[in-house]
N, C-alpha and C. Protein backbone atom coordinates (compact mmCIF):
# COMPACT_ATOMS: atom_id res chain seq x y z
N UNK A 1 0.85 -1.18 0.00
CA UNK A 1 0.00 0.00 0.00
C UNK A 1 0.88 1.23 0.00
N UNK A 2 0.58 2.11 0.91
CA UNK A 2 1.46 3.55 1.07
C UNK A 2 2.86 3.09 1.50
N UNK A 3 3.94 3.44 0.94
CA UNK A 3 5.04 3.78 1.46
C UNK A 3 5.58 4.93 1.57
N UNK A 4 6.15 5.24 3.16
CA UNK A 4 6.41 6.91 3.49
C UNK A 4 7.33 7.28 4.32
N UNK A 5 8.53 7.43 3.00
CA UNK A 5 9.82 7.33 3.78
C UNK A 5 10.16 9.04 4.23
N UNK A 6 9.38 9.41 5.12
CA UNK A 6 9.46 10.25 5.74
C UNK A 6 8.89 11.64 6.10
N UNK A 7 9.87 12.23 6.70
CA UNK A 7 9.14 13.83 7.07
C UNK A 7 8.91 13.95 8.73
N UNK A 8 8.04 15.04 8.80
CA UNK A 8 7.35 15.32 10.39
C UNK A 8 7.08 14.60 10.95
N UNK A 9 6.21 13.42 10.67
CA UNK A 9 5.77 12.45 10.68
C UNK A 9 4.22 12.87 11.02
N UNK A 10 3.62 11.92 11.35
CA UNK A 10 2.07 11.95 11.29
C UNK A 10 1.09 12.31 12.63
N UNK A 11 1.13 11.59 13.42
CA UNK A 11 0.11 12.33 14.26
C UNK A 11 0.62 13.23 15.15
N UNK A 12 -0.20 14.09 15.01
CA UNK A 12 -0.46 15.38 15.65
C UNK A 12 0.22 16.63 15.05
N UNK A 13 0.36 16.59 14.42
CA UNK A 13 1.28 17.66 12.83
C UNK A 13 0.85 18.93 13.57
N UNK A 14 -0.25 19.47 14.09
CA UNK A 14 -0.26 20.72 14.40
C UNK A 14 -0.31 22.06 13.82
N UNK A 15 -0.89 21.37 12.40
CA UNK A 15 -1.25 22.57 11.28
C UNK A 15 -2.55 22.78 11.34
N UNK A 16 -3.03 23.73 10.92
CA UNK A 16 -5.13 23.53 10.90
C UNK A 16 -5.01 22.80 9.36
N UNK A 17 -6.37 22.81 9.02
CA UNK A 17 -6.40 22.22 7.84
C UNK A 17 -6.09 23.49 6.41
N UNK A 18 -6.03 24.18 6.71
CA UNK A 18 -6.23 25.05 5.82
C UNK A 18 -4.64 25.87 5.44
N UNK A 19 -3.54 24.73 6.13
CA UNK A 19 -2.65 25.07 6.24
C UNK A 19 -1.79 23.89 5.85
N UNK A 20 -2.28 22.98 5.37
CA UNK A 20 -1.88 21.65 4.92
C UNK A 20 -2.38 21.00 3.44
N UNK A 21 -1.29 20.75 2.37
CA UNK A 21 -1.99 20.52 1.47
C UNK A 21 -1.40 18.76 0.90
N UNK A 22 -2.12 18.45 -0.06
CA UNK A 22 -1.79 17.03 -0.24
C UNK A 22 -1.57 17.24 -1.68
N UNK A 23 -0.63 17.32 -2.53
CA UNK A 23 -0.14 16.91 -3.59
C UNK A 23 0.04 15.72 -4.09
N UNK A 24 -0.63 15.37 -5.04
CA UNK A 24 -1.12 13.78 -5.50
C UNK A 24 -0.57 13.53 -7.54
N UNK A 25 0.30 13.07 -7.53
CA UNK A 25 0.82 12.22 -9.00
C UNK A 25 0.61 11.28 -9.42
N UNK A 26 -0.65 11.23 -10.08
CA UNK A 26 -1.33 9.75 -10.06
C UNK A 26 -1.09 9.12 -11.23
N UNK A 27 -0.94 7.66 -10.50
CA UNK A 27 -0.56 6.13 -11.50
C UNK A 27 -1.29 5.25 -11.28
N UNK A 28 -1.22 4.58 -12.01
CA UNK A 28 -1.88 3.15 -11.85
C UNK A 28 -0.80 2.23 -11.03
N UNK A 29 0.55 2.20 -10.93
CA UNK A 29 1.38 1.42 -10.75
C UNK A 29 1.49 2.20 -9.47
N UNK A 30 2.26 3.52 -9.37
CA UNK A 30 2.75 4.25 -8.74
C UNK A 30 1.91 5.27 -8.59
N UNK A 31 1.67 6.00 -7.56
CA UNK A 31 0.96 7.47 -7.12
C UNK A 31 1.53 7.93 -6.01
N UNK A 32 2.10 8.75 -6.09
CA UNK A 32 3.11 9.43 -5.48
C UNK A 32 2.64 10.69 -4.93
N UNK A 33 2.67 10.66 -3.78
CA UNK A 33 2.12 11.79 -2.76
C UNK A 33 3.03 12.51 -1.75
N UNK A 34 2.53 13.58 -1.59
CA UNK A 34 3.36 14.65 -0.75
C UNK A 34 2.38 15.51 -0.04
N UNK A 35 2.62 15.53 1.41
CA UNK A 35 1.87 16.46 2.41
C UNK A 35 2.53 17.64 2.52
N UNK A 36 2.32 18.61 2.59
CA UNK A 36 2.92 19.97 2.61
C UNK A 36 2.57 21.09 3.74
N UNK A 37 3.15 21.59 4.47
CA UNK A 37 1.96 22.60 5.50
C UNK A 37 2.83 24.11 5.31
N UNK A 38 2.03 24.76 5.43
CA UNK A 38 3.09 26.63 5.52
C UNK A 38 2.82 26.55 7.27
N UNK A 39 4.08 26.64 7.72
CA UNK A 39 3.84 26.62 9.52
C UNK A 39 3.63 28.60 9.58
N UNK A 40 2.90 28.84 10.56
CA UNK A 40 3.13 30.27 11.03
C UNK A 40 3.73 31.39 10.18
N UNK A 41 4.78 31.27 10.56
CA UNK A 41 6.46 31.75 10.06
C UNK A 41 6.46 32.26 8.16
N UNK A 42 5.63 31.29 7.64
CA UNK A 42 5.47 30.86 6.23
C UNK A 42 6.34 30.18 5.46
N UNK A 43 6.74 29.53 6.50
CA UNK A 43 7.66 28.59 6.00
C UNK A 43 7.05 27.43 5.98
N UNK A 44 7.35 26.77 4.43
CA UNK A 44 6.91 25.32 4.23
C UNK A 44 7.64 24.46 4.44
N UNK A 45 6.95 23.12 5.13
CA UNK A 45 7.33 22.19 5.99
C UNK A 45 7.29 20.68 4.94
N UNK A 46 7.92 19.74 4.84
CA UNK A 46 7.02 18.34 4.17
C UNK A 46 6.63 17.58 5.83
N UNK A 47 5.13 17.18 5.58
CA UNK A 47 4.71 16.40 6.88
C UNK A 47 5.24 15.33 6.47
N UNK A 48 5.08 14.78 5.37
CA UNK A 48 5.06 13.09 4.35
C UNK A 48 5.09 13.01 3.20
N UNK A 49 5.48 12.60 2.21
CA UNK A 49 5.83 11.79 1.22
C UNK A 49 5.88 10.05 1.05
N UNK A 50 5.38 10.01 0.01
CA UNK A 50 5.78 8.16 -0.35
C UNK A 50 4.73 8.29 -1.86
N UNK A 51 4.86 6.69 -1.54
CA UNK A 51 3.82 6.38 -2.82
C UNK A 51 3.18 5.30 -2.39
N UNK A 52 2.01 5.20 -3.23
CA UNK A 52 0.69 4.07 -3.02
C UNK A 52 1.27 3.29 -3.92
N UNK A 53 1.50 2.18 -4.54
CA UNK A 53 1.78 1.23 -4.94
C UNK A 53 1.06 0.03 -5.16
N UNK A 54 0.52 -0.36 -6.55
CA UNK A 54 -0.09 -0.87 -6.67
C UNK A 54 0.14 -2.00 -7.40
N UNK A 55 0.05 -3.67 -7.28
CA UNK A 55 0.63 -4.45 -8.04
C UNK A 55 -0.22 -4.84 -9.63
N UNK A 56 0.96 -4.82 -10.55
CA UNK A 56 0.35 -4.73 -12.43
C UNK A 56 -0.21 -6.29 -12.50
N UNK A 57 -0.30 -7.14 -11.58
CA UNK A 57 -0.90 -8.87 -11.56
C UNK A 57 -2.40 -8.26 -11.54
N UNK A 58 -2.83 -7.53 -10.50
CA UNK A 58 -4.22 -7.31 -9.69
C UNK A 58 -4.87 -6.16 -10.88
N UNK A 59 -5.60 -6.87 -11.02
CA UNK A 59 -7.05 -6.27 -12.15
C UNK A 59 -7.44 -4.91 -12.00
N UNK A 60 -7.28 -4.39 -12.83
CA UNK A 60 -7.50 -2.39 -12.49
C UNK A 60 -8.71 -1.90 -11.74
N UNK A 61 -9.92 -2.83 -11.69
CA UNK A 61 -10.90 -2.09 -10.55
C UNK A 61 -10.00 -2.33 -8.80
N UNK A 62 -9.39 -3.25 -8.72
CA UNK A 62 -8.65 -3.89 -7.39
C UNK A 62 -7.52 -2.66 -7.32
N UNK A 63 -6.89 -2.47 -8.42
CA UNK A 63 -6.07 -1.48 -7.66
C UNK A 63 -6.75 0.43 -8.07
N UNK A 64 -7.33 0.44 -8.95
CA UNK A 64 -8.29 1.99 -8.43
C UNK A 64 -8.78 2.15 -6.84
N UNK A 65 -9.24 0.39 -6.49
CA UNK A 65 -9.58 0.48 -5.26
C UNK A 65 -8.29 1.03 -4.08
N UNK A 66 -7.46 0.53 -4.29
CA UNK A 66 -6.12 0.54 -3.39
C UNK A 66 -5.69 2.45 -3.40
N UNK A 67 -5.54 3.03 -4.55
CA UNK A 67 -5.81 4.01 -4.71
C UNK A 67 -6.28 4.74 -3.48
N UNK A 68 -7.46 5.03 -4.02
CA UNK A 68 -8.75 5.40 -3.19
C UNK A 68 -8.87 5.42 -1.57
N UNK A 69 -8.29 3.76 -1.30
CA UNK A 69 -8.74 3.72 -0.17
C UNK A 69 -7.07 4.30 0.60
N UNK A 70 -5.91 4.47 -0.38
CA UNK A 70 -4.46 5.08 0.33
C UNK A 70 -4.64 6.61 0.62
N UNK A 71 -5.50 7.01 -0.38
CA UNK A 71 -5.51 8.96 -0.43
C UNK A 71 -6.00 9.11 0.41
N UNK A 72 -7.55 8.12 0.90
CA UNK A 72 -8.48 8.26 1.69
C UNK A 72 -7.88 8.46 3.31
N UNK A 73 -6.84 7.36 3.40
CA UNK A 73 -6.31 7.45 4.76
C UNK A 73 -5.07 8.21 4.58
N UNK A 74 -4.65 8.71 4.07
CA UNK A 74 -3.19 10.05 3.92
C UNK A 74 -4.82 11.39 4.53
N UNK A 75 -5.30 11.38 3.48
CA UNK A 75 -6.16 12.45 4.15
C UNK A 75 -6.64 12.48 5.60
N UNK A 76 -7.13 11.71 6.14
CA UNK A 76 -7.95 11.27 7.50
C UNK A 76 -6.74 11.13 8.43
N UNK A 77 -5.64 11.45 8.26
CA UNK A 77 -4.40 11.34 8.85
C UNK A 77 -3.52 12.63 8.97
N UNK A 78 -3.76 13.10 7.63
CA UNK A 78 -3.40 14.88 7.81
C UNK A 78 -4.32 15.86 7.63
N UNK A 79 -5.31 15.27 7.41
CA UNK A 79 -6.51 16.71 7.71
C UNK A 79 -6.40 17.58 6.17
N UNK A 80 -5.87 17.49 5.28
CA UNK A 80 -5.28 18.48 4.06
C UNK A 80 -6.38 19.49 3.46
N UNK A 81 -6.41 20.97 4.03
CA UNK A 81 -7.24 21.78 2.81
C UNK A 81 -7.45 21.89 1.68
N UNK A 82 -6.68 21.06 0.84
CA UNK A 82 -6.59 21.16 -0.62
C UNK A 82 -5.78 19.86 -0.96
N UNK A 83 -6.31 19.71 -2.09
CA UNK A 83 -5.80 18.36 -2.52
C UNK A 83 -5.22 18.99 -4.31
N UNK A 84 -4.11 19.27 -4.30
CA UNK A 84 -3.30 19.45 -5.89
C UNK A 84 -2.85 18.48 -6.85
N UNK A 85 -3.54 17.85 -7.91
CA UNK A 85 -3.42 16.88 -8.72
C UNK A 85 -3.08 16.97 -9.76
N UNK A 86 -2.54 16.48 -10.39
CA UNK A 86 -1.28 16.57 -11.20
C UNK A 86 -2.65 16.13 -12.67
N UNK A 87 -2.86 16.86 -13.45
CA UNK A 87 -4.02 16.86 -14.31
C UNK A 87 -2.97 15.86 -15.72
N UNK A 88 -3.85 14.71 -16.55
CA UNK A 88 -3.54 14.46 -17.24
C UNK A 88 -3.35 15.02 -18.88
N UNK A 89 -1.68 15.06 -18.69
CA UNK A 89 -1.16 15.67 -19.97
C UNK A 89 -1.49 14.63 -21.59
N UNK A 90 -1.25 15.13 -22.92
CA UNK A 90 -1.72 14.90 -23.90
C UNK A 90 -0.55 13.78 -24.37
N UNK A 91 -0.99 12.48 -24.13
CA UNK A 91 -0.45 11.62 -24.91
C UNK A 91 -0.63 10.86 -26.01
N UNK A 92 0.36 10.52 -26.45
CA UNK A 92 0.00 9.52 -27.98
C UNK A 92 -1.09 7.96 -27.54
N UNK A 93 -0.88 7.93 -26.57
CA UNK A 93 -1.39 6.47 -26.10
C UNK A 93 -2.80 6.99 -25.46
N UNK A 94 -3.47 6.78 -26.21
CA UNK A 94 -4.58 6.79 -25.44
C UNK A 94 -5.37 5.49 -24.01
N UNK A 95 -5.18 4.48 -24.47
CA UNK A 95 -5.15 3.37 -23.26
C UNK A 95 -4.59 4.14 -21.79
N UNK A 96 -3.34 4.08 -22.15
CA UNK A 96 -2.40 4.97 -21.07
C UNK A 96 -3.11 5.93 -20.34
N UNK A 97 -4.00 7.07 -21.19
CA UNK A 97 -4.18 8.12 -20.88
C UNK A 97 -5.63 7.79 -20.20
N UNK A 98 -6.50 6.33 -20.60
CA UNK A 98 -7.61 6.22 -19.88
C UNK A 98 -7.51 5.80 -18.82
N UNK A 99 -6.44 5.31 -18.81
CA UNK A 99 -6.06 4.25 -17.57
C UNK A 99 -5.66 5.37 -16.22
N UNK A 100 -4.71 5.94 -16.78
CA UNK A 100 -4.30 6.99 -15.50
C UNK A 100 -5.76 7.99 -15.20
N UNK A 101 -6.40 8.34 -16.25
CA UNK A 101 -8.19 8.58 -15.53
C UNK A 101 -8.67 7.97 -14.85
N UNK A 102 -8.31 6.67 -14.82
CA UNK A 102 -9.44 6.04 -13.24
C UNK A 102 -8.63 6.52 -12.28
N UNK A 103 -7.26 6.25 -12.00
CA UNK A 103 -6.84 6.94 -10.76
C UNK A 103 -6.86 8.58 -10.35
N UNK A 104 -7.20 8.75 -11.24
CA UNK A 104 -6.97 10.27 -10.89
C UNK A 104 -8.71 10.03 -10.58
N UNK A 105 -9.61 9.94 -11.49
CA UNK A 105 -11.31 10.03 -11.20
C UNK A 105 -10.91 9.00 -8.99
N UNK A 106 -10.34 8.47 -8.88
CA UNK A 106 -10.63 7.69 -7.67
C UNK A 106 -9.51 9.13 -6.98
N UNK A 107 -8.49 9.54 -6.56
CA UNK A 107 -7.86 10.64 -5.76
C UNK A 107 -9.15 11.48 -6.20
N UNK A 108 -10.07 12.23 -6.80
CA UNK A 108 -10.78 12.98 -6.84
C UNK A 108 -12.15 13.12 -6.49
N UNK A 109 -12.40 11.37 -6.42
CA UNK A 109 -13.77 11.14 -5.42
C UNK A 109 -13.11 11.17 -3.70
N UNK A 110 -11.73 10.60 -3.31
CA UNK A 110 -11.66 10.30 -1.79
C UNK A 110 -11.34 12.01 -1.73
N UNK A 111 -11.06 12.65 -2.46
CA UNK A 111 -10.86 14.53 -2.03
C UNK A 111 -12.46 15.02 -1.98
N UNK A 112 -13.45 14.85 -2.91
CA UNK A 112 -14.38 15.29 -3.01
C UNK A 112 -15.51 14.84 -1.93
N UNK A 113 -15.21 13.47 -1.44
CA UNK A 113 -16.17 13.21 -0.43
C UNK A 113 -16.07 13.52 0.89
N UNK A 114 -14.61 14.70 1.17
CA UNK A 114 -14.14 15.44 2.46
C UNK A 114 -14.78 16.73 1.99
N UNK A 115 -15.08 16.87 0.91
CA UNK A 115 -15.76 18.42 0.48
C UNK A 115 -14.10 19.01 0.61
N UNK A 116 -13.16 18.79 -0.11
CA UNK A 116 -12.08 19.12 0.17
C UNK A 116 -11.55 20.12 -1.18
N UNK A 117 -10.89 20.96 -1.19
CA UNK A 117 -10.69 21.97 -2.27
C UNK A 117 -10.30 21.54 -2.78
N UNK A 118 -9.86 21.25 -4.47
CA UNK A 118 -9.74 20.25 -5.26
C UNK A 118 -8.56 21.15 -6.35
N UNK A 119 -7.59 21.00 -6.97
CA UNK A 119 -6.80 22.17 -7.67
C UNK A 119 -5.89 21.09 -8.73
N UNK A 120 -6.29 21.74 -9.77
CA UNK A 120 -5.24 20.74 -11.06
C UNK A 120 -4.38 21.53 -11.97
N UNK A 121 -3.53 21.01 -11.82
CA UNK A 121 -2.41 21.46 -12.76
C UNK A 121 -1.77 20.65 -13.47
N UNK A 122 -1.76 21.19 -14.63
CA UNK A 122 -0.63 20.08 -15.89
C UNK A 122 0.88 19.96 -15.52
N UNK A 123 0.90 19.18 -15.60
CA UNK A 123 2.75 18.62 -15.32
C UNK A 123 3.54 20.07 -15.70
N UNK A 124 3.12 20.49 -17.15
CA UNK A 124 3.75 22.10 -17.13
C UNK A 124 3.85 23.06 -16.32
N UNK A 125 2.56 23.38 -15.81
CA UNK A 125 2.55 24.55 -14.62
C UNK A 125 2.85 24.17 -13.21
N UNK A 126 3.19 22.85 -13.16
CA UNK A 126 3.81 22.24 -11.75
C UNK A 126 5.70 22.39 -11.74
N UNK A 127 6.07 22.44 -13.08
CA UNK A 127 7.40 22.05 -13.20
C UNK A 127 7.28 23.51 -13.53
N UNK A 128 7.04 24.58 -13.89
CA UNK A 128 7.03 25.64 -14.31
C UNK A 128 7.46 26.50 -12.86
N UNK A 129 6.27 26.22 -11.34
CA UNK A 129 5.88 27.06 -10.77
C UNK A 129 7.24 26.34 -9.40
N UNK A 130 7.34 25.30 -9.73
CA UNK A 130 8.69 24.55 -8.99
C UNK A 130 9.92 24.90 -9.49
N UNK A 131 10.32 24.20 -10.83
CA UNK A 131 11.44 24.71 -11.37
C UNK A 131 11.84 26.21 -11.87
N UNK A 132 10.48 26.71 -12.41
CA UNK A 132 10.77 27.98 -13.24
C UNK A 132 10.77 27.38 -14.98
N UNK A 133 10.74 26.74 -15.08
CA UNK A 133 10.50 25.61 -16.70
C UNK A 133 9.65 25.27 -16.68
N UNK A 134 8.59 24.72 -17.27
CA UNK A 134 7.77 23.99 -17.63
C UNK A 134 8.21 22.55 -18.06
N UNK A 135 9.99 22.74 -18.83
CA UNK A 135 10.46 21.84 -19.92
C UNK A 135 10.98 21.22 -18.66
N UNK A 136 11.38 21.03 -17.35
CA UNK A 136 12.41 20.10 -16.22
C UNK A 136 12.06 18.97 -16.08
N UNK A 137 13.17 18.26 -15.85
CA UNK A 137 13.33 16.76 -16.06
C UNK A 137 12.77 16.93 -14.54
N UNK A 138 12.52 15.22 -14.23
CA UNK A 138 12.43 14.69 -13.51
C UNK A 138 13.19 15.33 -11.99
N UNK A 139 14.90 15.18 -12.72
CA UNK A 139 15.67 15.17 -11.35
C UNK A 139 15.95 16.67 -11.38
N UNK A 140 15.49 18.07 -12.32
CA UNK A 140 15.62 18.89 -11.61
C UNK A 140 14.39 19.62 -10.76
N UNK A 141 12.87 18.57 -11.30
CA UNK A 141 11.95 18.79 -9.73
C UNK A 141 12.42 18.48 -8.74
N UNK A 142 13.12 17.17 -8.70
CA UNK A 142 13.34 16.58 -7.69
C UNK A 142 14.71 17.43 -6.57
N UNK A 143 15.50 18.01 -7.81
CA UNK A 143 16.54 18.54 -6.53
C UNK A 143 15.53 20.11 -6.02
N UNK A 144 14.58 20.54 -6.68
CA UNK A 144 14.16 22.15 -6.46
C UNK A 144 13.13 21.60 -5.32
N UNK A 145 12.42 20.27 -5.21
CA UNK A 145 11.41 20.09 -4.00
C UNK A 145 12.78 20.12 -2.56
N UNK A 146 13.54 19.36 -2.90
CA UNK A 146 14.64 19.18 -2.07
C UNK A 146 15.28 20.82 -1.84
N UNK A 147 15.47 21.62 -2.30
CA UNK A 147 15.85 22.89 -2.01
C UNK A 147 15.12 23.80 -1.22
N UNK A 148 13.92 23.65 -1.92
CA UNK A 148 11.90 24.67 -1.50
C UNK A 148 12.34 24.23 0.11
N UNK A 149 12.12 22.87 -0.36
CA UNK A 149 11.90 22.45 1.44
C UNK A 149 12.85 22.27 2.75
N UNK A 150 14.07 22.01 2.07
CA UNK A 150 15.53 22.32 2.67
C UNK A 150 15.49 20.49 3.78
N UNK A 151 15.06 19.87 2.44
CA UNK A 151 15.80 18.42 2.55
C UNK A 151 16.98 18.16 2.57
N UNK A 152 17.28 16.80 3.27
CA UNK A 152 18.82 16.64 3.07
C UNK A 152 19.01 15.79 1.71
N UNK A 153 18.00 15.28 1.03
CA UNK A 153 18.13 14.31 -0.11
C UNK A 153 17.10 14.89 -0.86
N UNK A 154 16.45 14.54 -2.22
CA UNK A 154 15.55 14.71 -3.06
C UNK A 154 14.22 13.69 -2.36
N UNK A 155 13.28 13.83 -2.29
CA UNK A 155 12.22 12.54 -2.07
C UNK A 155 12.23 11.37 -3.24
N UNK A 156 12.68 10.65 -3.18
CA UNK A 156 12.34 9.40 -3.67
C UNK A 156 10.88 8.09 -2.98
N UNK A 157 10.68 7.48 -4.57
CA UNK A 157 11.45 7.99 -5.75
C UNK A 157 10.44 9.27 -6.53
N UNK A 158 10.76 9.09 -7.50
CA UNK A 158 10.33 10.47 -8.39
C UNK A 158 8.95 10.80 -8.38
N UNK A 159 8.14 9.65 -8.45
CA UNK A 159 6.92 9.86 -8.46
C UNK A 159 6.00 10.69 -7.25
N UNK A 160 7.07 10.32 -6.08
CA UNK A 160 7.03 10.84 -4.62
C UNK A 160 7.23 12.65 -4.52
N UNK A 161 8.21 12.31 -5.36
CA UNK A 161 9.32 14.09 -5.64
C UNK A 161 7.80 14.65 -6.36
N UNK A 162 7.22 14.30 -7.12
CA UNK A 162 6.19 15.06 -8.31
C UNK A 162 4.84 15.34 -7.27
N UNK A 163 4.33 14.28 -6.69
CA UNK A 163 3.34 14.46 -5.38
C UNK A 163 3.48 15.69 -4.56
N UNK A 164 4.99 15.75 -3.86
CA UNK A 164 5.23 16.84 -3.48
C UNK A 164 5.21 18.29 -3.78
N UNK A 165 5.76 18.06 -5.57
CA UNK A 165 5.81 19.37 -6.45
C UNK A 165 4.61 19.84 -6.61
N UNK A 166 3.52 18.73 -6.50
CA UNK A 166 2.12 19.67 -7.04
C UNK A 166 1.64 20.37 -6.08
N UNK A 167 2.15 19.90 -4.75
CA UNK A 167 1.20 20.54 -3.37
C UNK A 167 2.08 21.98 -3.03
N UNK A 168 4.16 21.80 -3.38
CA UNK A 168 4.36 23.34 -3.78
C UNK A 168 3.94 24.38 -4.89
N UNK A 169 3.76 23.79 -5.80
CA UNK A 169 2.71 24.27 -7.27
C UNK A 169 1.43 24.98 -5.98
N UNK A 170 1.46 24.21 -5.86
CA UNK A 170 -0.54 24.79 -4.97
C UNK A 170 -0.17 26.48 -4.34
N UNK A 171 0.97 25.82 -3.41
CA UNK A 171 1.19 27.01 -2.36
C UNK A 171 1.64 28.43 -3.00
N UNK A 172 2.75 28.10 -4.20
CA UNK A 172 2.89 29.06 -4.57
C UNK A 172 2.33 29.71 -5.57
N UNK A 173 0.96 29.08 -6.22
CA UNK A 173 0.11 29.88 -7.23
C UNK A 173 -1.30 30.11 -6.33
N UNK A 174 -1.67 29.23 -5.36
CA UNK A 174 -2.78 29.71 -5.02
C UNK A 174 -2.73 30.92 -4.35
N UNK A 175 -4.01 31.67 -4.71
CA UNK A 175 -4.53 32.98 -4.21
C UNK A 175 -5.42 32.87 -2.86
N UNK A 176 -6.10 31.54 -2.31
CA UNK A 176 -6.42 31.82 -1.10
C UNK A 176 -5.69 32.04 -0.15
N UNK A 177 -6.23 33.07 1.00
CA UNK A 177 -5.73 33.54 1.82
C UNK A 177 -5.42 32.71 2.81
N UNK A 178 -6.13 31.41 3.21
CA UNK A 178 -5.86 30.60 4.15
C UNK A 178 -4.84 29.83 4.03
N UNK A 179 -4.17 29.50 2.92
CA UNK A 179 -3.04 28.78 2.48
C UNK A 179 -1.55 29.75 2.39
């Protein structure tokens, strides 16, 4: 299920909700998540990172389910005002592109049934509003989440690093005041 190699750790984080966001990179295989909070100060914190993990043997309604029921408890665990999802970009493969729709349609029912603020961005305006590119690889989200947040390593693995990037994407384009 979730693996979450690290951070603040989890209970009792001590953010309100409206001060905590959940950045979500959704896969069918991999979905890679990142908790984020602005403490006081306005300085952003990572509570958690990992990924949901899902095995390619088990039949795609079984793991949409796994999905669902990992965001469901990352949420109910950090309380998150906003949930930032990494919106599906334009590929040649369409299969591909339906397939990563159920997981994203399942992170968007367990956000929507908290009545939870809901925010999407294309891989462009996540790597754009992180890196300053739109065009950044992989490992230079991964060293700029590691910088934003003043990690000692990048979050691994990548999919983890991108979870994270969307919930800094959130912080630093959203206009609500509570965030």
């Amino acid at each position: 299920m979730a693996e979450a190699p690290g951070g603040e750790g989890r209970a009792g984080h001590g953010f309100p909700p409206g001060r905590v966001v959940l950045g979500v990179d959704p896969g069918t295989a991999l979905t890679g998540y990142g908790v984020v909070a602005r403490r006081e100060n306005g300085v952003l914190a990572l509570l958690e990172c990992g990924v949901i993990r899902t095995s390619s043997k088990e039949p795609l309604p079984r793991r949409i389910r796994e999905i669902f029921e990992g965001i469901q408890a990352i949420i109910q665990t950090f309380q998150p005002g906003a949930v930032a999802v990494e919106d599906v970009f334009q590929g040649k493969n369409v299969r591909s592109a339906l397939t990563l729709g159920h997981a994203r349609g399942a992170i968007l029912l367990a956000a929507a049934l908290r009545d939870l603020t809901i925010a999407e961005y294309s891989p462009r305006e996540i790597k754009s509003a992180v890196v300053g590119t739109g065009n950044a690889t992989k490992d230079q989200v991964g060293y700029m989440v590691q910088r934003q947040l003043r990690l000692k390593s990048p979050p691994t693995p990548a999919d983890a690093a991108d979870g994270v990037a969307a919930a800094l994407c959130h912080f630093l384009v959203s206009s609500s005041p509570t965030l």
